[in-house]
C-alpha atoms as a PDB file:
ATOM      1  CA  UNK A   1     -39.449 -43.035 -38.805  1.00  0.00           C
ATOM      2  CA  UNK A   2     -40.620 -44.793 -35.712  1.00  0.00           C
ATOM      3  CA  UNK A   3     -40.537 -48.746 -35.161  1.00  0.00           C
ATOM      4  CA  UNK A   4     -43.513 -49.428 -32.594  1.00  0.00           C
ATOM      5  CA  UNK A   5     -42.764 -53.243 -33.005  1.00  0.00           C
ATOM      6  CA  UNK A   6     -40.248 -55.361 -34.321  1.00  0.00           C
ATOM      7  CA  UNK A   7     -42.652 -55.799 -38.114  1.00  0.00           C
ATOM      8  CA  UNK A   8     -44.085 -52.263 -38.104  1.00  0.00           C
ATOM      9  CA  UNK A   9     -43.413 -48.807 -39.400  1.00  0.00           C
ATOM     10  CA  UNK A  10     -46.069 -45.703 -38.344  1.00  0.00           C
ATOM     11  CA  UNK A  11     -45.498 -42.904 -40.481  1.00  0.00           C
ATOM     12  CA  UNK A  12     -44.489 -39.626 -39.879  1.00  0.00           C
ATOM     13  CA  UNK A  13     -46.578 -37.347 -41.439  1.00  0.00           C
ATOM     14  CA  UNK A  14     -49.700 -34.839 -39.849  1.00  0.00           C
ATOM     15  CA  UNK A  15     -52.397 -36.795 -40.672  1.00  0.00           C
ATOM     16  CA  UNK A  16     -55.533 -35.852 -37.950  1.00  0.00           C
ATOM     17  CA  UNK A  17     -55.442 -37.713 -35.024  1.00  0.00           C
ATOM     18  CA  UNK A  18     -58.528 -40.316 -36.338  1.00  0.00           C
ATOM     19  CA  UNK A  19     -56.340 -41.135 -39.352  1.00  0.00           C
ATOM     20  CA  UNK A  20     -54.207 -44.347 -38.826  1.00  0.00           C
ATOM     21  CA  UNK A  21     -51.672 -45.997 -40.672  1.00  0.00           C
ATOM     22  CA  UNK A  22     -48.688 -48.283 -40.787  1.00  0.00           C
ATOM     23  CA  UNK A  23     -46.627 -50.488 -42.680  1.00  0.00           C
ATOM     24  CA  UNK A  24     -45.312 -53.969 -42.114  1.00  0.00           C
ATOM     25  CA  UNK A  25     -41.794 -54.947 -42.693  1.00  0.00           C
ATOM     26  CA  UNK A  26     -40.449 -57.881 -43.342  1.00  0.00           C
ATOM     27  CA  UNK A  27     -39.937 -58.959 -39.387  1.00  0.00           C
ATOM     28  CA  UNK A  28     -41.972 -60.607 -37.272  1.00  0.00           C
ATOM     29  CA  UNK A  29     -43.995 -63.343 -38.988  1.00  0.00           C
ATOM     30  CA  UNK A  30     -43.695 -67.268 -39.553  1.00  0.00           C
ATOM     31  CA  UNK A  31     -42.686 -67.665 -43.060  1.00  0.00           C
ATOM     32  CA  UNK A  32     -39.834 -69.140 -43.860  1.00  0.00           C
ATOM     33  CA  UNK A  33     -36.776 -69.256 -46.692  1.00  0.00           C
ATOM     34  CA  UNK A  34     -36.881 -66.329 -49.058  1.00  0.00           C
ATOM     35  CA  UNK A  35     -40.683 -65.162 -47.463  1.00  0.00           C
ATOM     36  CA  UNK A  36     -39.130 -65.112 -44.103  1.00  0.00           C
ATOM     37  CA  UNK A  37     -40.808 -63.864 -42.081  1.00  0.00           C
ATOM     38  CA  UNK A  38     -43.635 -61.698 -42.162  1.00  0.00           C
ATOM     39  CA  UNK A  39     -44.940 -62.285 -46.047  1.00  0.00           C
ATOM     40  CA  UNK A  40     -48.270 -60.835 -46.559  1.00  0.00           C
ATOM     41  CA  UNK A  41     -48.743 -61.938 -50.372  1.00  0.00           C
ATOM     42  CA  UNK A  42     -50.964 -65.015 -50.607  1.00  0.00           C
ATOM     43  CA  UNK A  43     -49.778 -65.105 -54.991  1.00  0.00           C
ATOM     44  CA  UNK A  44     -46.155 -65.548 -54.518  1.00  0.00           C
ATOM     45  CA  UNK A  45     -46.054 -69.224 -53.245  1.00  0.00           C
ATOM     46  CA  UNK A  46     -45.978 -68.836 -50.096  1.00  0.00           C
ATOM     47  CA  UNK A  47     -47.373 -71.694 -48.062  1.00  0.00           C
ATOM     48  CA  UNK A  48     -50.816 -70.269 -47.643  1.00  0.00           C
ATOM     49  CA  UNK A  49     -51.081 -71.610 -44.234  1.00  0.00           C
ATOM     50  CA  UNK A  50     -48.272 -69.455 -43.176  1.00  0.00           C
ATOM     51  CA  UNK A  51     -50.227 -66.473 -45.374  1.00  0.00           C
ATOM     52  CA  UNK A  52     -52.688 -67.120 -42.965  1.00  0.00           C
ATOM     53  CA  UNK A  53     -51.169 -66.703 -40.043  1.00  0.00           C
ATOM     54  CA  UNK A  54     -48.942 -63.518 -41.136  1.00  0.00           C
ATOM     55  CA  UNK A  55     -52.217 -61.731 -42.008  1.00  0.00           C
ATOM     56  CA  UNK A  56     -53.370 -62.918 -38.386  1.00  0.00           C
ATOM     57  CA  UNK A  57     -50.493 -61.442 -36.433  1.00  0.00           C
ATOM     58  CA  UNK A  58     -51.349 -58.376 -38.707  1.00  0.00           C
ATOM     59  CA  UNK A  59     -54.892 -58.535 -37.411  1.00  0.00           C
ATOM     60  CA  UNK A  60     -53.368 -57.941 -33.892  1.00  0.00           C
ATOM     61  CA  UNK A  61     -52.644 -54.068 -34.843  1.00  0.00           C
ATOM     62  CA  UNK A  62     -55.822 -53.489 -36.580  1.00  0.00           C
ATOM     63  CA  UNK A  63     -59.428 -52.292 -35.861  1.00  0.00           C
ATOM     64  CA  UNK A  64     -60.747 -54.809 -38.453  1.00  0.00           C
ATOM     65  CA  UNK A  65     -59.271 -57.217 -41.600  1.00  0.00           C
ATOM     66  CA  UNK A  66     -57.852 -55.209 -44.615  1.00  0.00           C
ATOM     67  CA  UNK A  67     -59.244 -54.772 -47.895  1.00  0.00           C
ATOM     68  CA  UNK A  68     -56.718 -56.132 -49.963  1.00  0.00           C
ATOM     69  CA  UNK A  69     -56.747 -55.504 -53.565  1.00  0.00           C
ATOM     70  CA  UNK A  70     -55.944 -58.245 -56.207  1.00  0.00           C
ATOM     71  CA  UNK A  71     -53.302 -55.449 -58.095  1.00  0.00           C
ATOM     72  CA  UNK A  72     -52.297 -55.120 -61.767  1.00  0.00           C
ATOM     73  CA  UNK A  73     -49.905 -52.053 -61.530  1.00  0.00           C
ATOM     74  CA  UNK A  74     -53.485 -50.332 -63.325  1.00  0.00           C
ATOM     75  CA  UNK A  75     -55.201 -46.814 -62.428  1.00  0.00           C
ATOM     76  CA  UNK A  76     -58.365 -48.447 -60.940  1.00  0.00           C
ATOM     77  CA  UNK A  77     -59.387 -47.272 -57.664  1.00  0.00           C
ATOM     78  CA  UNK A  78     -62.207 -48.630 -55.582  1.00  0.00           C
ATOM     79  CA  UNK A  79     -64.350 -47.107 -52.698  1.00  0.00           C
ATOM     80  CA  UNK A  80     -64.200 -49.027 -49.615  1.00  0.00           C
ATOM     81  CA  UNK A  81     -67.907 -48.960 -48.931  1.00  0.00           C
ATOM     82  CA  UNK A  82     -69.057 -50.592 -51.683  1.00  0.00           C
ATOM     83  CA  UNK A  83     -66.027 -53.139 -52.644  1.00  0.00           C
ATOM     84  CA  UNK A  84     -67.228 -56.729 -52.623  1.00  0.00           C
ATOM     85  CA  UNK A  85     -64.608 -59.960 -52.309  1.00  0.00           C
ATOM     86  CA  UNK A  86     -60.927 -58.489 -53.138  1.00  0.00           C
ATOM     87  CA  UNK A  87     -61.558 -56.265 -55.926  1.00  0.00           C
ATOM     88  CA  UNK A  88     -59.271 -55.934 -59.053  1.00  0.00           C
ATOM     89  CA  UNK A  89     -57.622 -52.104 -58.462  1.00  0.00           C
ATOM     90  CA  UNK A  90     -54.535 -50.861 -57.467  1.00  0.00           C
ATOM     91  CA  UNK A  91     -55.754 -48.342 -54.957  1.00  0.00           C
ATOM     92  CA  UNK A  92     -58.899 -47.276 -52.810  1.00  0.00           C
ATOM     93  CA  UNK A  93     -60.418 -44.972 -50.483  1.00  0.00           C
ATOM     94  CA  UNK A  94     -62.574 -44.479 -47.859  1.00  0.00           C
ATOM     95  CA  UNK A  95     -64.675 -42.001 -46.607  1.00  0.00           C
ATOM     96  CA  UNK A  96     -66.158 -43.556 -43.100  1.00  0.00           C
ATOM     97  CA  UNK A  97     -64.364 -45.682 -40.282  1.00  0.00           C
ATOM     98  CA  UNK A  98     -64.494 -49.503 -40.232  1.00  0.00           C
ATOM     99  CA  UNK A  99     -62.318 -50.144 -43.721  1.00  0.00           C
ATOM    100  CA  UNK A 100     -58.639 -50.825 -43.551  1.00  0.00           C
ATOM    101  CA  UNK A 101     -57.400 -50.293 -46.869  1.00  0.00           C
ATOM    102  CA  UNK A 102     -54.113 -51.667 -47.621  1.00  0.00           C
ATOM    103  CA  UNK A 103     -51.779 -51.996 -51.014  1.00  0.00           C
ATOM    104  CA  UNK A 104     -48.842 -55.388 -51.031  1.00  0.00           C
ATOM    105  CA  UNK A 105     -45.083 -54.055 -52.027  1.00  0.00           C
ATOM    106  CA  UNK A 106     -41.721 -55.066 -52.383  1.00  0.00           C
ATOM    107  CA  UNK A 107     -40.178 -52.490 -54.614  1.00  0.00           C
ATOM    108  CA  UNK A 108     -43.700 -50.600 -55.527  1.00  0.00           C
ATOM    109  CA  UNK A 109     -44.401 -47.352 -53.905  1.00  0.00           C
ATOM    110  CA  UNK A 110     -47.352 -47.029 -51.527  1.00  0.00           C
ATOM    111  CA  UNK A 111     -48.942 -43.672 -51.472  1.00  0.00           C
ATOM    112  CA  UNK A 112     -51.030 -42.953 -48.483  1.00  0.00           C
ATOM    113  CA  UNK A 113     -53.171 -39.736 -48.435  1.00  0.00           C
ATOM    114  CA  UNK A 114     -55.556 -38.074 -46.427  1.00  0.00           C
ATOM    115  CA  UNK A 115     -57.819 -35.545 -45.513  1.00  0.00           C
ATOM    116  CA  UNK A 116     -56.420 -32.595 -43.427  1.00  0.00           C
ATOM    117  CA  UNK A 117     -60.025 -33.273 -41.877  1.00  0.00           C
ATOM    118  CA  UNK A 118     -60.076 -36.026 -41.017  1.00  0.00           C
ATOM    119  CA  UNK A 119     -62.895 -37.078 -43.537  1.00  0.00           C
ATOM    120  CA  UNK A 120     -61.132 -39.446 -46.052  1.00  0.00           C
ATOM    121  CA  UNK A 121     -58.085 -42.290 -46.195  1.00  0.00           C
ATOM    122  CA  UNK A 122     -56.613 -43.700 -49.543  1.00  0.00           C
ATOM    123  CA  UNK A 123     -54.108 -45.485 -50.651  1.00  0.00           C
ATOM    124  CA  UNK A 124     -51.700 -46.476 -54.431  1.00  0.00           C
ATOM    125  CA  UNK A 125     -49.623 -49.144 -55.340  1.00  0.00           C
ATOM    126  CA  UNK A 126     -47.753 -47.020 -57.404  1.00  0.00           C
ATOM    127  CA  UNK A 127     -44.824 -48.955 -59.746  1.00  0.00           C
ATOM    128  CA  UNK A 128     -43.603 -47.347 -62.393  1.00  0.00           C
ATOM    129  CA  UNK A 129     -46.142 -48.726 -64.983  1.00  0.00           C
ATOM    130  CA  UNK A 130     -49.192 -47.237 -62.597  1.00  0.00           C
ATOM    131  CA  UNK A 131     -47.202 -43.801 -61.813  1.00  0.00           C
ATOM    132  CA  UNK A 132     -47.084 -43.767 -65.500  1.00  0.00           C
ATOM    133  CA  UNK A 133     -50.594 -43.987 -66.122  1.00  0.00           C
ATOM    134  CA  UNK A 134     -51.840 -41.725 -63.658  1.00  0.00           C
ATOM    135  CA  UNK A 135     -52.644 -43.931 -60.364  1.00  0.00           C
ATOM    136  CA  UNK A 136     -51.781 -41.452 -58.203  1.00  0.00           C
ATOM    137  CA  UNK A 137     -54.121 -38.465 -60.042  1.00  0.00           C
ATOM    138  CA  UNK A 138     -57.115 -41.444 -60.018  1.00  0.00           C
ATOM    139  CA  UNK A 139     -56.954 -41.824 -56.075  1.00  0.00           C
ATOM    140  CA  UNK A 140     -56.467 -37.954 -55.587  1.00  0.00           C
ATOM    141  CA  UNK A 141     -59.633 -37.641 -57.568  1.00  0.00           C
ATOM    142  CA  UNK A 142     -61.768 -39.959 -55.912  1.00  0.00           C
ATOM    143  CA  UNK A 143     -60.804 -38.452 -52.294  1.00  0.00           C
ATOM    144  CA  UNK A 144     -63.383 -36.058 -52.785  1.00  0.00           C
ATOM    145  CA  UNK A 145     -62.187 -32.967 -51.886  1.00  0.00           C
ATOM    146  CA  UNK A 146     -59.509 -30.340 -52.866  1.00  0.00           C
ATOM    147  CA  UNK A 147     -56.320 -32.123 -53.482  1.00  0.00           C
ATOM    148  CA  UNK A 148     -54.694 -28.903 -51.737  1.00  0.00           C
ATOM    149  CA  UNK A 149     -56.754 -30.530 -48.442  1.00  0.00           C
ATOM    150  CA  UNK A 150     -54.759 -33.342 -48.266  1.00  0.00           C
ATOM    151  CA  UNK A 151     -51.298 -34.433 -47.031  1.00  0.00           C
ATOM    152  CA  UNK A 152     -49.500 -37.619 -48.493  1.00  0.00           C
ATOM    153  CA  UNK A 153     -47.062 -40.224 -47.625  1.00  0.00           C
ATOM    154  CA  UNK A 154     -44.367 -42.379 -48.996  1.00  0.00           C
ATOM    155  CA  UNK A 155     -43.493 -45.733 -48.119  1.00  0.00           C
ATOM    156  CA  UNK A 156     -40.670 -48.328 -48.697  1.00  0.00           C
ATOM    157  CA  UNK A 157     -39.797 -48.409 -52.024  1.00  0.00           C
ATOM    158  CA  UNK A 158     -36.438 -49.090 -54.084  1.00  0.00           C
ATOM    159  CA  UNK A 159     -34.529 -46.252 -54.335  1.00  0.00           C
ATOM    160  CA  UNK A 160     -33.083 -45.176 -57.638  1.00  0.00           C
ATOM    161  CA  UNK A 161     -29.315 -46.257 -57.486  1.00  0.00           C
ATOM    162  CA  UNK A 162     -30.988 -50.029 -57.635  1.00  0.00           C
ATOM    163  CA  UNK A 163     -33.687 -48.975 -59.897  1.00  0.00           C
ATOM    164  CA  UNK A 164     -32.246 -49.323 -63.233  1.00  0.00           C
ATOM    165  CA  UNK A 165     -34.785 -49.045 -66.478  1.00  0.00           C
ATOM    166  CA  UNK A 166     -34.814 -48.432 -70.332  1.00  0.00           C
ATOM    167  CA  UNK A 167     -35.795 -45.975 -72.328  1.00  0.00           C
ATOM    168  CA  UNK A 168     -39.550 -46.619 -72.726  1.00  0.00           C
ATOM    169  CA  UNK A 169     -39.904 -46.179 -68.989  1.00  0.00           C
ATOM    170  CA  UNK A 170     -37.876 -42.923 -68.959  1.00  0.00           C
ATOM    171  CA  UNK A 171     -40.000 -42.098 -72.084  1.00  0.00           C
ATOM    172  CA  UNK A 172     -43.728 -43.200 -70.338  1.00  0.00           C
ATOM    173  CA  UNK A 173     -42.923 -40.365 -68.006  1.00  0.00           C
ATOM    174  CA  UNK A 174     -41.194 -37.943 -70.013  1.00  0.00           C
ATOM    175  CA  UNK A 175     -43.869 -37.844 -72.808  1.00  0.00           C
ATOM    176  CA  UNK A 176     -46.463 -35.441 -71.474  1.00  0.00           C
ATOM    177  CA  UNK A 177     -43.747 -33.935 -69.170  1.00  0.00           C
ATOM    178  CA  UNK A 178     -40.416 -33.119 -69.987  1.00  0.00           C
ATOM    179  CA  UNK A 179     -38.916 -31.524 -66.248  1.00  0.00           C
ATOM    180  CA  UNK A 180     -39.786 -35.373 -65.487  1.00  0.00           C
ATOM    181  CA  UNK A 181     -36.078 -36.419 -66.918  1.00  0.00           C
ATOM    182  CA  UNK A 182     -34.676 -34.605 -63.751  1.00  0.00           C
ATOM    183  CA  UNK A 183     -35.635 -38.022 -62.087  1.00  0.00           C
ATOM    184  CA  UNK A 184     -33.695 -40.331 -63.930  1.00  0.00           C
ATOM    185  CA  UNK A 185     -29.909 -40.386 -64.001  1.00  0.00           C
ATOM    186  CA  UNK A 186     -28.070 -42.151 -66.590  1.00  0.00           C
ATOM    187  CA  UNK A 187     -26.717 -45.791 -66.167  1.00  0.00           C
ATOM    188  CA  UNK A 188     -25.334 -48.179 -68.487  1.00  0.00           C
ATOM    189  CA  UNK A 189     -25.908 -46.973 -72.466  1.00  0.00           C
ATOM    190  CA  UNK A 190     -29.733 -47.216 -73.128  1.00  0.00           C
ATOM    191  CA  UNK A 191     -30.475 -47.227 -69.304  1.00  0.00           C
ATOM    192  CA  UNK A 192     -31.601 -44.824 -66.410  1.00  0.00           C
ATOM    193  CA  UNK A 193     -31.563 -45.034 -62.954  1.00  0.00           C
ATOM    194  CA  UNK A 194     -35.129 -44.131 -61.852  1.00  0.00           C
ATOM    195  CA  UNK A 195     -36.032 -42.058 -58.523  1.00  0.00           C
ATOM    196  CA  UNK A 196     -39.748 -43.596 -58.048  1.00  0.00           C
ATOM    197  CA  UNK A 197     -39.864 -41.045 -55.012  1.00  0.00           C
ATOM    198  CA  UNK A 198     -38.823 -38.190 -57.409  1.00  0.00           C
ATOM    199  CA  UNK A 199     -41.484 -39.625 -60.216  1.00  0.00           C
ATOM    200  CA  UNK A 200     -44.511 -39.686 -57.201  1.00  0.00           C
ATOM    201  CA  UNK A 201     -43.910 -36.578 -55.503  1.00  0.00           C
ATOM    202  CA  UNK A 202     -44.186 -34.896 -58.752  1.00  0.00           C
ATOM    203  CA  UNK A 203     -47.134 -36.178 -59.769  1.00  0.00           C
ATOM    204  CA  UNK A 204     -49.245 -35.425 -56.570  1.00  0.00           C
ATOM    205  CA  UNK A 205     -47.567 -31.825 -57.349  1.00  0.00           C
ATOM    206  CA  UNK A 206     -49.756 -31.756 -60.458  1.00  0.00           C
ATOM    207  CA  UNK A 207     -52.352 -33.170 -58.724  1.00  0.00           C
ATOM    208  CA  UNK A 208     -52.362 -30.675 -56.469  1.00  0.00           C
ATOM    209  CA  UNK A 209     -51.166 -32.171 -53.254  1.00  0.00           C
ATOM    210  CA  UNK A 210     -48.183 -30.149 -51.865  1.00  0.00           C
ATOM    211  CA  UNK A 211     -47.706 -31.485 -48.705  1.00  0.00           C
ATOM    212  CA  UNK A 212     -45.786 -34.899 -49.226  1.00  0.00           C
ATOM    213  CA  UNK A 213     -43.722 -37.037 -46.360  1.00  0.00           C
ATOM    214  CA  UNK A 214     -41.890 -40.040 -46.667  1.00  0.00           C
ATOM    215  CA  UNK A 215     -39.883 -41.434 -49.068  1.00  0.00           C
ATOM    216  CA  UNK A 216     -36.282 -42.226 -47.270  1.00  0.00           C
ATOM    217  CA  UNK A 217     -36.091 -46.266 -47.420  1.00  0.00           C
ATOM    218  CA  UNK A 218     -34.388 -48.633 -50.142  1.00  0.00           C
ATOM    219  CA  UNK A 219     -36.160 -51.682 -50.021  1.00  0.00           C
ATOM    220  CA  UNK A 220     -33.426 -53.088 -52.290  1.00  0.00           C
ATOM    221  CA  UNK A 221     -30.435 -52.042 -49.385  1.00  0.00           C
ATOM    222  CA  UNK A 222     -31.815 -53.040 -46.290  1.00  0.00           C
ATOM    223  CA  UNK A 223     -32.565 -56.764 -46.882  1.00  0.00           C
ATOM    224  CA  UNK A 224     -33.427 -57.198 -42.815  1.00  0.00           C
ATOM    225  CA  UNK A 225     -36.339 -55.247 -43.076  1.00  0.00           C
ATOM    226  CA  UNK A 226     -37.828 -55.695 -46.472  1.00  0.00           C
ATOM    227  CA  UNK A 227     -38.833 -57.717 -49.378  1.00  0.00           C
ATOM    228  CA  UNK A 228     -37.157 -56.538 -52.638  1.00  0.00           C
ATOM    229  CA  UNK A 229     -38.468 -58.307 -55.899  1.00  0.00           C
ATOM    230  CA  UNK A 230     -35.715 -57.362 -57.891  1.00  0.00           C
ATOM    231  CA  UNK A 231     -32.828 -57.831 -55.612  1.00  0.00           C
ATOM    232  CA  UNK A 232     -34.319 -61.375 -54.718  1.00  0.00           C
ATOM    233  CA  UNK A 233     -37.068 -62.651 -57.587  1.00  0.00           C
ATOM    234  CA  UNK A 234     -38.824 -65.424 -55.202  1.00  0.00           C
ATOM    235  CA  UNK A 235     -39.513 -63.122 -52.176  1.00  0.00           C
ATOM    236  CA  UNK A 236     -42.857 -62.035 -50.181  1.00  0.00           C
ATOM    237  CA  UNK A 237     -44.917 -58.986 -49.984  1.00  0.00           C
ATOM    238  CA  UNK A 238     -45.334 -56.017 -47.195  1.00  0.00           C
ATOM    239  CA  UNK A 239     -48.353 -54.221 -46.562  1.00  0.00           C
ATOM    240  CA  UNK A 240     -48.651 -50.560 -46.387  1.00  0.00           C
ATOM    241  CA  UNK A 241     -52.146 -49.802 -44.334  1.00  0.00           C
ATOM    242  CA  UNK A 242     -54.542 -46.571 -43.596  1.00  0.00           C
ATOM    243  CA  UNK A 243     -57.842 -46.177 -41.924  1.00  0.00           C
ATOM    244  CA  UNK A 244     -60.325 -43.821 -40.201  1.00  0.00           C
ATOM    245  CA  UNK A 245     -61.032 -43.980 -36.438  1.00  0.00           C
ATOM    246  CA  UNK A 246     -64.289 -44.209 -35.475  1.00  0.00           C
END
């Protein structure tokens, strides 16, 4: 992990040299009370003049505005070059420079992959409910070339001795893959403690992406650097961001 600036994260992964990415934290912005400081989400509550100038400061560090995506913890993933307004989807990918994709968290895992070259950038808001339902294998598909060819990365994302769930979570996962129970411990009776790292890298395994980096933050622990939903209910949203160089 490398902290370039008192709000930003650049991963550490061997992405080509054209591929860039990074993800915000919670520092650096002008929100205040439980958004402070650096909320990204303009549907939390958020005065949307302080929305405004978050995503502004933001701007600073990019080559152009993000694509956000107006997310549903769904399997929908959208191609950069021909999305329109903020389009309903949960991931997206690009296969040319100019688009910024980016995916909102605070708790969620954000995926990044790309081409080893060079040629393609996507990215997942990956919860439980769109692990589940195959977000990850959706964006792996629409990269558009073999999923061995491309490396992934893990963001900030709660890590499993916060992440308590019930049974119909353990059993979404555990249904049409049983080795999946080796990433949820047991908790209170009737409840697991889910590993949404575990639950992702395993799925771009099946996929077919072996190379994965990442996954080493608790959004829910380290409340001066991120949002957490569930350790905080009324709270604001990071970005996790990836695009091609020109």
């Amino acid at each position: 992990m490398h902290l370039v600036a008192p709000r930003t994260i650049v991963p550490e992964w061997p992405a080509p040299p054209r591929v860039r990415a990074l993800a915000t934290t919670r520092q650096g912005g002008v929100s205040r009370g439980p958004y402070a400081s650096l909320n990204l989400g303009d549907h939390v509550g958020d005065d949307p003049a302080h929305v405004a100038r978050n995503r502004a400061l933001l701007g600073r560090e990019l080559p152009r505005a993000p694509l956000w995506l107006a997310q549903e913890h769904g399997v929908a993933v959208v191609e950069a070059e021909t999305a329109r307004g903020v389009p309903v989807a949960d991931a997206a990918v690009a296969h040319a420079p100019g688009f910024v994709l980016a995916a909102l968290t605070a708790d969620c895992l954000p995926v990044l992959l790309a081409s080893r070259d060079g040629d393609a950038v996507g990215i997942a808001h990956a919860g439980w409910r769109g692990l589940a339902a195959g977000v990850v294998e959706a964006t792996v598909a629409k990269m558009r070339c073999e999923p061995g060819a491309l490396v992934a990365w893990l963001g900030p994302a709660i890590g499993p001795a916060w992440f308590e769930v019930g049974d119909e979570v353990r059993d979404a996962f555990t249904a049409d893959d049983r080795s999946a129970a080796a990433a949820f411990a047991p908790g209170r009776p009737g409840k697991w403690h889910a590993d949404l790292y575990a639950l992702a890298r395993r799925r771009l395994a099946r996929a077919g992406v072996s190379e994965v980096h990442g996954g080493r933050w608790c959004t829910f622990t380290d409340h001066e650097r991120f949002f957490s939903y569930r350790r905080d209910g009324r709270t604001g949203r990071m970005a996790t961001l990836v695009w091609l160089e020109g």
